[in-house]
N, C-alpha and C. Protein backbone atom coordinates (compact mmCIF):
# COMPACT_ATOMS: atom_id res chain seq x y z
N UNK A 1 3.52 26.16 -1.89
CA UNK A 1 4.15 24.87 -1.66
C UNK A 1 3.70 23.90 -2.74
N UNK A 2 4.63 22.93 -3.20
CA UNK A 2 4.39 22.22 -4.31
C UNK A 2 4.10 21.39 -3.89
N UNK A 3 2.86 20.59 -4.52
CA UNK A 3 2.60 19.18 -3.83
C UNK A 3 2.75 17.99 -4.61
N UNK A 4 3.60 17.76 -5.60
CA UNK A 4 3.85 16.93 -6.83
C UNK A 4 5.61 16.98 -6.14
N UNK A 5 6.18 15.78 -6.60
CA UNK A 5 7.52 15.16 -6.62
C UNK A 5 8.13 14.58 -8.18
N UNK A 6 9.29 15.01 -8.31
CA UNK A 6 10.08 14.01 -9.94
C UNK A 6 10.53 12.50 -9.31
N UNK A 7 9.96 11.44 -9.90
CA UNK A 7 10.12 10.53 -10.03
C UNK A 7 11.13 9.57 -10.69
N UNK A 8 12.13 10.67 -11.10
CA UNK A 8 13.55 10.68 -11.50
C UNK A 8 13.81 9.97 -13.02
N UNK A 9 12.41 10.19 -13.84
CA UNK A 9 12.32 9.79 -15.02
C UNK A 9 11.62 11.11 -15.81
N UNK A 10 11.22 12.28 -15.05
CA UNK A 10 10.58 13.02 -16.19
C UNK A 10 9.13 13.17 -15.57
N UNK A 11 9.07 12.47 -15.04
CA UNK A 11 7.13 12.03 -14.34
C UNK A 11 6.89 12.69 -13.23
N UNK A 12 5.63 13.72 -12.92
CA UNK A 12 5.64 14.06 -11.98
C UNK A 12 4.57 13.38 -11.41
N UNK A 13 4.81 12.91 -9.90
CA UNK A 13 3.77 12.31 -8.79
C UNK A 13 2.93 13.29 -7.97
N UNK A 14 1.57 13.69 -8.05
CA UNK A 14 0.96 14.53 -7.11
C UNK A 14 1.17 13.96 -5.74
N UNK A 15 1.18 14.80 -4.40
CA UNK A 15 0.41 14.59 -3.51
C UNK A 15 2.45 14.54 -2.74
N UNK A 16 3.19 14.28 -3.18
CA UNK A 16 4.21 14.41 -2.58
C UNK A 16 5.18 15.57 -3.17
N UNK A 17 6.37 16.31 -2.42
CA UNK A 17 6.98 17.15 -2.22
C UNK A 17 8.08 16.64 -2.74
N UNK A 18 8.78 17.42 -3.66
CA UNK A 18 10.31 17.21 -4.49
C UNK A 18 10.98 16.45 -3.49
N UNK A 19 11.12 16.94 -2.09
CA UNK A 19 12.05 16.30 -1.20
C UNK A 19 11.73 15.55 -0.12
N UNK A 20 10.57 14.45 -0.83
CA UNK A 20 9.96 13.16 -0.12
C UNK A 20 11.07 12.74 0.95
N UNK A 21 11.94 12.03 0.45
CA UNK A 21 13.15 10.77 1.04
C UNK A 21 13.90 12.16 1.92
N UNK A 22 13.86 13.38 1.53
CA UNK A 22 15.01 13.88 2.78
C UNK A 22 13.48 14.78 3.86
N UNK A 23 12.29 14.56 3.82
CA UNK A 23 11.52 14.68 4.72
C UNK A 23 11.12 13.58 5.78
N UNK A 24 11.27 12.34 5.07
CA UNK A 24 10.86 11.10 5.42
C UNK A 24 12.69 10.87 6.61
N UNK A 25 13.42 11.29 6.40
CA UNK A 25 14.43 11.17 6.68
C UNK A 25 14.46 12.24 8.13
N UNK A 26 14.25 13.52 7.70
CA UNK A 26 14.14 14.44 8.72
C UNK A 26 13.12 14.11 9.95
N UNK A 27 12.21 13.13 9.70
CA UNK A 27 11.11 12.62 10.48
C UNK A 27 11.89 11.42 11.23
N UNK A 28 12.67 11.14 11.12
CA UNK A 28 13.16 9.98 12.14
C UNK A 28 13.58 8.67 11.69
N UNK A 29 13.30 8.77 10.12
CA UNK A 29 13.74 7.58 9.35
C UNK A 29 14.87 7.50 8.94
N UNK A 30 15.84 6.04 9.07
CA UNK A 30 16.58 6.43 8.41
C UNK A 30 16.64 6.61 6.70
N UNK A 31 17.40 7.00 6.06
CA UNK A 31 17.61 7.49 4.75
C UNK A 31 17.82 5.93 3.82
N UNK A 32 17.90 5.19 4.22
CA UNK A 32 17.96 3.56 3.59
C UNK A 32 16.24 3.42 3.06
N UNK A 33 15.91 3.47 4.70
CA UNK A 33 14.09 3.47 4.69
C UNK A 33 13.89 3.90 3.82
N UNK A 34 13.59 5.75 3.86
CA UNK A 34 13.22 6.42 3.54
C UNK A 34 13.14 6.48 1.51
N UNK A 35 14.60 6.14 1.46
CA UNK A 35 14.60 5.99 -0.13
C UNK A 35 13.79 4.57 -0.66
N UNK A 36 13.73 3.32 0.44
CA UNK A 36 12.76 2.01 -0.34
C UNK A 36 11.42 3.05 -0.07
N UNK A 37 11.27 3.60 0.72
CA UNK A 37 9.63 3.99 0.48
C UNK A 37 9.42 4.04 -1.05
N UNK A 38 10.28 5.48 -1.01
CA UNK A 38 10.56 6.18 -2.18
C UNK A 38 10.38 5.84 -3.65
N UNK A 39 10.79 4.43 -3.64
CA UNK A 39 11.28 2.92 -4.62
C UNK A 39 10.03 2.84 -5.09
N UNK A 40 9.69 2.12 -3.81
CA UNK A 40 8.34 1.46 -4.20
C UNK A 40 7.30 2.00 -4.48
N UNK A 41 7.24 3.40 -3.74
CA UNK A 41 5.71 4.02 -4.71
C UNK A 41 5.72 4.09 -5.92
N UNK A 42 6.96 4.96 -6.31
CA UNK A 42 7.60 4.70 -7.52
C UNK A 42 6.92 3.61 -8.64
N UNK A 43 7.36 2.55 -7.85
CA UNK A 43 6.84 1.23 -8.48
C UNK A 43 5.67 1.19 -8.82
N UNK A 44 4.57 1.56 -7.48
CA UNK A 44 3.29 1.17 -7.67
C UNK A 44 2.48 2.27 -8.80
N UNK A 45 3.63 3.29 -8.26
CA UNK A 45 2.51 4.47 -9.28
C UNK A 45 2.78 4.17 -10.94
N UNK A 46 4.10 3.48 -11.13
CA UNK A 46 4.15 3.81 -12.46
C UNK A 46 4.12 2.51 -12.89
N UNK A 47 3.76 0.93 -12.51
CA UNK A 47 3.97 -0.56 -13.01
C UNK A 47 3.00 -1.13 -12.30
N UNK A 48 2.40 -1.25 -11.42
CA UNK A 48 1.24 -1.85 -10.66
C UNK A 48 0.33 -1.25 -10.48
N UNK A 49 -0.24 -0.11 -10.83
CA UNK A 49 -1.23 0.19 -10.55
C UNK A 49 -2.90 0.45 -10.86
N UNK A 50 -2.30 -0.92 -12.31
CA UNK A 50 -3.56 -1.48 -13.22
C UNK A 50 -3.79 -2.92 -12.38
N UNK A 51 -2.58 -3.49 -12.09
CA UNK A 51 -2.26 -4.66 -11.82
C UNK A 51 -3.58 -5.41 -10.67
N UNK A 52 -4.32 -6.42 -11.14
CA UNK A 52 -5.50 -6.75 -10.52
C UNK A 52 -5.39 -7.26 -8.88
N UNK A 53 -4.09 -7.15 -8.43
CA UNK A 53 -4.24 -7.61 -6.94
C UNK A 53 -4.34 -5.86 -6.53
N UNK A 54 -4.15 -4.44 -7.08
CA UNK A 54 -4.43 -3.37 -6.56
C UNK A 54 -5.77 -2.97 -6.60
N UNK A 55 -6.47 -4.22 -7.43
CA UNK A 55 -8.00 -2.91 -8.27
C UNK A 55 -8.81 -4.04 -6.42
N UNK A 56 -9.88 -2.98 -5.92
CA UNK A 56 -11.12 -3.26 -4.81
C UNK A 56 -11.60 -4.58 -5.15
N UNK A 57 -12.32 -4.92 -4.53
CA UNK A 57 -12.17 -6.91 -4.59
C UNK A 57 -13.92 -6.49 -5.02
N UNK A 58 -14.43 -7.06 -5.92
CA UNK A 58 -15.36 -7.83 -6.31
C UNK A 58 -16.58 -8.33 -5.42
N UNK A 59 -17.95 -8.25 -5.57
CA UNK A 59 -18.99 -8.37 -4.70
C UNK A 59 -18.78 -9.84 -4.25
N UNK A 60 -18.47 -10.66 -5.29
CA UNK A 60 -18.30 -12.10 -4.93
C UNK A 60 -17.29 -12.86 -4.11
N UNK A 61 -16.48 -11.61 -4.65
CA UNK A 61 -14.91 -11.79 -3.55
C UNK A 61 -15.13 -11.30 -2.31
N UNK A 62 -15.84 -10.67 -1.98
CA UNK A 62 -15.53 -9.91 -1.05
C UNK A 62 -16.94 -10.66 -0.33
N UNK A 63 -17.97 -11.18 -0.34
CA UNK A 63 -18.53 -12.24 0.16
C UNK A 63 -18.19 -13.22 0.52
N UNK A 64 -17.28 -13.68 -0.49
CA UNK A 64 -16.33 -15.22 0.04
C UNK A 64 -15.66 -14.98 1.04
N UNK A 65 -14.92 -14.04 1.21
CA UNK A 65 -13.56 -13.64 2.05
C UNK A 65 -14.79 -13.48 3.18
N UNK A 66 -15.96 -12.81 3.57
CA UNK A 66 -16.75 -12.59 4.22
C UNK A 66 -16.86 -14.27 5.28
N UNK A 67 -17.21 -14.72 4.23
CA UNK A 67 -18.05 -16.13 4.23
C UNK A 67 -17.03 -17.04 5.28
N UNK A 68 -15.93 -17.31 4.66
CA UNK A 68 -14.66 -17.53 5.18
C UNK A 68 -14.28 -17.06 6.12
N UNK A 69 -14.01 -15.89 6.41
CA UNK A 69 -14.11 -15.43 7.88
C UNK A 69 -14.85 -15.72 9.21
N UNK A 70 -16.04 -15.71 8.85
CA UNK A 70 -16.65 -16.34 10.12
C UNK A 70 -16.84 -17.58 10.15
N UNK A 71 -16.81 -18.46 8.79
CA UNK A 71 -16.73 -20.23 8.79
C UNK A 71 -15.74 -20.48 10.45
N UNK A 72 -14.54 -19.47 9.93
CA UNK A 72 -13.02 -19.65 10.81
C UNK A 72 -13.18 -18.99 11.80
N UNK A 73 -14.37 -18.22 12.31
CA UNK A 73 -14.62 -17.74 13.53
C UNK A 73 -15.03 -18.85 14.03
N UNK A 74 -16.29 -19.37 13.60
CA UNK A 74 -16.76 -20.61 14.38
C UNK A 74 -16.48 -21.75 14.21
N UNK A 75 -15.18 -22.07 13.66
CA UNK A 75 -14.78 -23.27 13.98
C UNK A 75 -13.91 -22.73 15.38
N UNK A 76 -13.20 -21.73 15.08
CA UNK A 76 -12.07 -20.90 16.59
C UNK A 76 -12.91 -21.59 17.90
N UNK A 77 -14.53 -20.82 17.61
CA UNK A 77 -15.07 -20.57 19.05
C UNK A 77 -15.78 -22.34 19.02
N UNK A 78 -15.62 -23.76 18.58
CA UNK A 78 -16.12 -24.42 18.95
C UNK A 78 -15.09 -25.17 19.12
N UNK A 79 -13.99 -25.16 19.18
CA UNK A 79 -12.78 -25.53 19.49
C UNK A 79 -12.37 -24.57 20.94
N UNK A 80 -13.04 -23.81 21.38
CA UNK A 80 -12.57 -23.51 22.59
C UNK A 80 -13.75 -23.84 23.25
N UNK A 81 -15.12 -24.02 22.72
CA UNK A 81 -15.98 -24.62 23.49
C UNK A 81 -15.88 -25.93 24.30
N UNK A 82 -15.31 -26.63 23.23
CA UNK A 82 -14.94 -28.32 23.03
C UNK A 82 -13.60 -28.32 24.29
């Protein structure tokens, strides 16, 4: 079984099967769905996937977002205290 798909330019994608969109389809999706899936990995694999909102967030980022999170927890829980 092949585990790579054509990307309808020449490019092959690991990890998916030539007949992604008519499996995704056979599973209960419709075939509209099934082909935006299709689209968009497309997309991501071959135009976004340097693109810096895909690359893991940063020790500093990912502290802030931390930081921020529970600021907005405890303002939540002193507003239901109050």
């Amino acid at each position: 079984m092949s585990t790579s798909r054509s990307t309808g330019v020449g490019v092959v994608s690991p990890g998916r099967t030539p007949d992604f969109t008519a499996h995704l389809s056979e599973m209960g999706l419709s075939p509209a769905v099934a082909e935006e899936i299709e689209r968009r990995i497309v997309a991501i694999e071959t135009h976004e996937w340097q693109d810096d909102s895909r690359q893991p967030l940063s020790a500093s980022e990912l502290t802030g977002y931390v930081l921020v999170s529970v600021a907005a927890c405890i303002v939540g829980l002193l507003l239901v205290i109050l």
